[in-house]
Structures are given as structure tokens and as C-alpha cells.
C-alpha atoms as a PDB file:
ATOM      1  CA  UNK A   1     -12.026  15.746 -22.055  1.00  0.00           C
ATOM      2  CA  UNK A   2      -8.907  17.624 -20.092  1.00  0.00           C
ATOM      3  CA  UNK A   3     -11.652  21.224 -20.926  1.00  0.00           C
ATOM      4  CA  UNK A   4     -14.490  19.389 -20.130  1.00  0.00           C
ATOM      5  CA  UNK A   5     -13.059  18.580 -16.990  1.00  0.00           C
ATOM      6  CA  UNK A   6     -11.819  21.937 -15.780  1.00  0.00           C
ATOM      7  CA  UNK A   7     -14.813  23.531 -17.225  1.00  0.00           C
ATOM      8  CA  UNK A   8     -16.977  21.028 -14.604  1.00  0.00           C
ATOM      9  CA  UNK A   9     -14.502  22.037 -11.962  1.00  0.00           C
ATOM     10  CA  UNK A  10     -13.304  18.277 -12.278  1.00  0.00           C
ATOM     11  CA  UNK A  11      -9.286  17.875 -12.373  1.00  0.00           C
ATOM     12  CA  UNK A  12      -8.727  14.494 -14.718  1.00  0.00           C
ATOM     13  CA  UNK A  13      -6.180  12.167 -14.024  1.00  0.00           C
ATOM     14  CA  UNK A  14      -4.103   9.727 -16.048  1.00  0.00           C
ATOM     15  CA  UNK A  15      -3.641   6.821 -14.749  1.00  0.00           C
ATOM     16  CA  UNK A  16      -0.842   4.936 -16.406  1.00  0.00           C
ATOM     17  CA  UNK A  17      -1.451   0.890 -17.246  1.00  0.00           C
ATOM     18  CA  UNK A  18      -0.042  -1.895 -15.190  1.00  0.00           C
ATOM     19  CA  UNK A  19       1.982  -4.821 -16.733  1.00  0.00           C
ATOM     20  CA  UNK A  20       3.940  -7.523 -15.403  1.00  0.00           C
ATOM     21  CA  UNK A  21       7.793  -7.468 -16.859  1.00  0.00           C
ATOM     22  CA  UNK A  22       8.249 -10.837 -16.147  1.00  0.00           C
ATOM     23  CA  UNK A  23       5.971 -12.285 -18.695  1.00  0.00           C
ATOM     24  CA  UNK A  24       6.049  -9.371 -21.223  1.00  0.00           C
ATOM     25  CA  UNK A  25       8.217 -11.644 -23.515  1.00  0.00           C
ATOM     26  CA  UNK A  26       4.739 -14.034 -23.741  1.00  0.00           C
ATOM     27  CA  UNK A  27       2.483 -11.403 -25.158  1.00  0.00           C
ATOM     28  CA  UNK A  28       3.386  -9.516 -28.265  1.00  0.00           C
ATOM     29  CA  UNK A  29       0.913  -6.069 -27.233  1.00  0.00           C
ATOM     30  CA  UNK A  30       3.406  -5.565 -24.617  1.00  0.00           C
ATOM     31  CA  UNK A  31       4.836  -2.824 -27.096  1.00  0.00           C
ATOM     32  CA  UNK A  32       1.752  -1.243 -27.525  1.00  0.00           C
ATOM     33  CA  UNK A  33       1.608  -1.094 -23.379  1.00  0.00           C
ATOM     34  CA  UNK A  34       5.111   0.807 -23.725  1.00  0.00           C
ATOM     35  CA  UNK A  35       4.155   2.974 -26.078  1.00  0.00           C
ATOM     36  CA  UNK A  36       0.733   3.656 -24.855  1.00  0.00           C
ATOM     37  CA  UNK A  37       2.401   4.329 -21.059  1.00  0.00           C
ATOM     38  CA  UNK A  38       4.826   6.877 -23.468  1.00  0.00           C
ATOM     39  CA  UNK A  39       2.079   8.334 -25.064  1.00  0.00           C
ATOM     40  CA  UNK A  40       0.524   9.182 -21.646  1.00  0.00           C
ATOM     41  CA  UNK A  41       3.269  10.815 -20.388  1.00  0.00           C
ATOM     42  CA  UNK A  42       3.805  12.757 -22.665  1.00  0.00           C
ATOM     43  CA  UNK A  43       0.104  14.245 -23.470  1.00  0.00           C
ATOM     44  CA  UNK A  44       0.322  14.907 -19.447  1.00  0.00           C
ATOM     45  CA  UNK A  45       3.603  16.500 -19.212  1.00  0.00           C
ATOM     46  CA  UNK A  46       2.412  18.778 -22.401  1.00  0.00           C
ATOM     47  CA  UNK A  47      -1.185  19.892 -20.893  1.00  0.00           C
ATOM     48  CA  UNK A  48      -0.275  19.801 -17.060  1.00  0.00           C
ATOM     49  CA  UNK A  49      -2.610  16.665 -16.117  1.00  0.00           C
ATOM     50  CA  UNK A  50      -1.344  14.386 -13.458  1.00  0.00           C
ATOM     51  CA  UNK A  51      -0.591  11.189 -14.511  1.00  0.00           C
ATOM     52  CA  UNK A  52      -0.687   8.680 -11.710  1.00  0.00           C
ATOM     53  CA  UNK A  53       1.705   5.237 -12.130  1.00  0.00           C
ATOM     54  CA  UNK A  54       2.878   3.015 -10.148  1.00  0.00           C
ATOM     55  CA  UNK A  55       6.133   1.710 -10.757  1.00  0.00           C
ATOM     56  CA  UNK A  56       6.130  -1.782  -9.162  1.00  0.00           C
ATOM     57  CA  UNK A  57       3.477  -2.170 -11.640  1.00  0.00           C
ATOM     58  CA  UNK A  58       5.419  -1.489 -14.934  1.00  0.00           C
ATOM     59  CA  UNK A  59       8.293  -2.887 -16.481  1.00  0.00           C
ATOM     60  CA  UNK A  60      10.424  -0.207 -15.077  1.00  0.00           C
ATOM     61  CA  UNK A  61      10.059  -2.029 -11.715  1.00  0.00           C
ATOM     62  CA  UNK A  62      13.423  -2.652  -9.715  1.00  0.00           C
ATOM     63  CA  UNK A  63      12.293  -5.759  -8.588  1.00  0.00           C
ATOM     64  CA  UNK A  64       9.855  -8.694  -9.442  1.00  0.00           C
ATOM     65  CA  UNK A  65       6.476  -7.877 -11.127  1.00  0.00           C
ATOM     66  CA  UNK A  66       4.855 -10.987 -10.592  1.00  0.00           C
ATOM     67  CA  UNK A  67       3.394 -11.070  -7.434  1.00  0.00           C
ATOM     68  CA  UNK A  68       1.012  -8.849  -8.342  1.00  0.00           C
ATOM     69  CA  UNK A  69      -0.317  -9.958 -11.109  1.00  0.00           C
ATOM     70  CA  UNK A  70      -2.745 -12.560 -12.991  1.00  0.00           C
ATOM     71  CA  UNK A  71      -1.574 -12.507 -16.385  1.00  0.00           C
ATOM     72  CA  UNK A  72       0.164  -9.959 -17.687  1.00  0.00           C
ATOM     73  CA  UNK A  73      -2.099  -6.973 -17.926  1.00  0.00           C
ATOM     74  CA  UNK A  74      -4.100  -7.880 -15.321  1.00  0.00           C
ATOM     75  CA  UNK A  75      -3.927  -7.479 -11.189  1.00  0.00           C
ATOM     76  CA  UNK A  76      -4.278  -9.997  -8.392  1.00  0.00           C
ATOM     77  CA  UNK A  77      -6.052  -8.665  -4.998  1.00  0.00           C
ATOM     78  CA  UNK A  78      -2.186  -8.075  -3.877  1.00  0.00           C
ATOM     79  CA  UNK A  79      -1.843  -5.504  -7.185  1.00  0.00           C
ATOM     80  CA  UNK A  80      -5.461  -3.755  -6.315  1.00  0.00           C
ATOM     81  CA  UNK A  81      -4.551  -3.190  -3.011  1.00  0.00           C
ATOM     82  CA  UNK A  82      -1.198  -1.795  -3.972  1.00  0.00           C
ATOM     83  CA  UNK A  83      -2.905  -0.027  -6.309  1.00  0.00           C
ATOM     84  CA  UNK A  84      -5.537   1.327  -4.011  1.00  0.00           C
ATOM     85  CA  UNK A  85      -2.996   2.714  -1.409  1.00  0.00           C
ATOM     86  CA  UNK A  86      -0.609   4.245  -3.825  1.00  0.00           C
ATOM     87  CA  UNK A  87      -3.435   6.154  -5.690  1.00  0.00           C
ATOM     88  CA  UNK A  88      -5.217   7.360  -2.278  1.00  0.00           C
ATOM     89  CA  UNK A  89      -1.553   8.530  -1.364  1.00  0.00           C
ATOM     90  CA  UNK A  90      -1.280  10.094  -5.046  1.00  0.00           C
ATOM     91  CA  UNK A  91      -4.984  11.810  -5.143  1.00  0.00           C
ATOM     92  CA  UNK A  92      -3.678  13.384  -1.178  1.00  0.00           C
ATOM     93  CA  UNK A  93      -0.456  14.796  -2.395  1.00  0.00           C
ATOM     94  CA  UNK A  94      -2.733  16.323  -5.274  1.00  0.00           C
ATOM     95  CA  UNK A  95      -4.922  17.842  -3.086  1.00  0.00           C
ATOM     96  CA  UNK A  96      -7.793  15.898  -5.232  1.00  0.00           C
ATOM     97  CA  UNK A  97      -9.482  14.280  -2.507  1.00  0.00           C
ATOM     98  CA  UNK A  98     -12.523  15.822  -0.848  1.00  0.00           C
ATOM     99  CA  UNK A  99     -14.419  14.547   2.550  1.00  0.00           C
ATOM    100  CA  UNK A 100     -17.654  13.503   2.129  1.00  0.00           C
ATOM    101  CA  UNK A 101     -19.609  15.003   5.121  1.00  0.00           C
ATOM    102  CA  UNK A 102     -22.590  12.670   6.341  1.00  0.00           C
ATOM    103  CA  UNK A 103     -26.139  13.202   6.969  1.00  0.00           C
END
């Protein structure tokens, strides 16, 4: 996909998965998140594709999870709209976003 992409012109993007560390305990493919997330990383750092995360989103985060989320894997509107800012901020810093001009 990563040639198809830069053959197109296209830059992908990773985009890490979201899960809530206060009720990772609850669901047993919380591992498979963690390695998954680890897997990611790794396959980006090796072929120079931005991987986009956000850490209040993870298990890494420094303070409570919940907040933002449903259910464990899943956001509420306040972890989309986290979400949304933090990957408009993170597709500007890449220089990936392009203006649309109108008719």
C-alpha cells in the first residue's frame, strides 16, 4: 500500500488505535490493541510513514481515559472531536493538507 501510495503521489498515514486504560482490565483484546499500536510503530519508524496517535487516547495517557470514550475501543463525540483537532493539527505539521479551491 505504502508504494501504491507514493506511486499515486498519495503520502499514507498510520493512524494508531484508541483505547480507554481505565477499562482495559474488562476486555481481554486489550493485548492485541498493545501489540497492534507496537506493531504500527514500528512498520512506520522502519519505512518512514507517519504514524498519527493521540496519546490521551491510549493507555499511555497521563491522566484519565474515560471521558472520551464509550466502551473501551470506541469514542464518544468528546473523543471524535479530540480526535478531529489533533489529526487536522497532525496532517498541518505534515504539510499533508491541501486547500480545496471553489468554483
Amino acid at each position: 500500500m505504502h508504494e501504491a501510495c507514493r506511486n499515486s503521489g498519495a503520502q499514507l498515514v498510520l493512524i494508531s488505535p484508541a483505547l480507554c486504560k481505565e477499562l482495559t482490565a474488562d476486555t481481554p483484546r486489550t493485548s492485541d490493541i498493545v501489540e497492534y499500536r507496537r506493531i504500527l510503530e514500528r512498520v512506520a519508524a522502519e519505512h518512514g510513514i507517519p504514524l498519527f496517535t493521540v496519546p490521551e487516547l491510549t493507555e499511555r495517557a497521563e491522566g484519565p481515559t474515560r471521558q472520551y470514550f464509550v466502551d473501551v475501543f470506541h469514542l464518544n463525540k468528546a473523543g471524535h472531536d479530540l480526535f478531529a483537532q489533533r489529526l487536522e493539527a497532525f496532517l498541518a505539521k505534515n504539510n499533508l493538507l491541501t486547500t480545496v479551491q471553489s468554483h
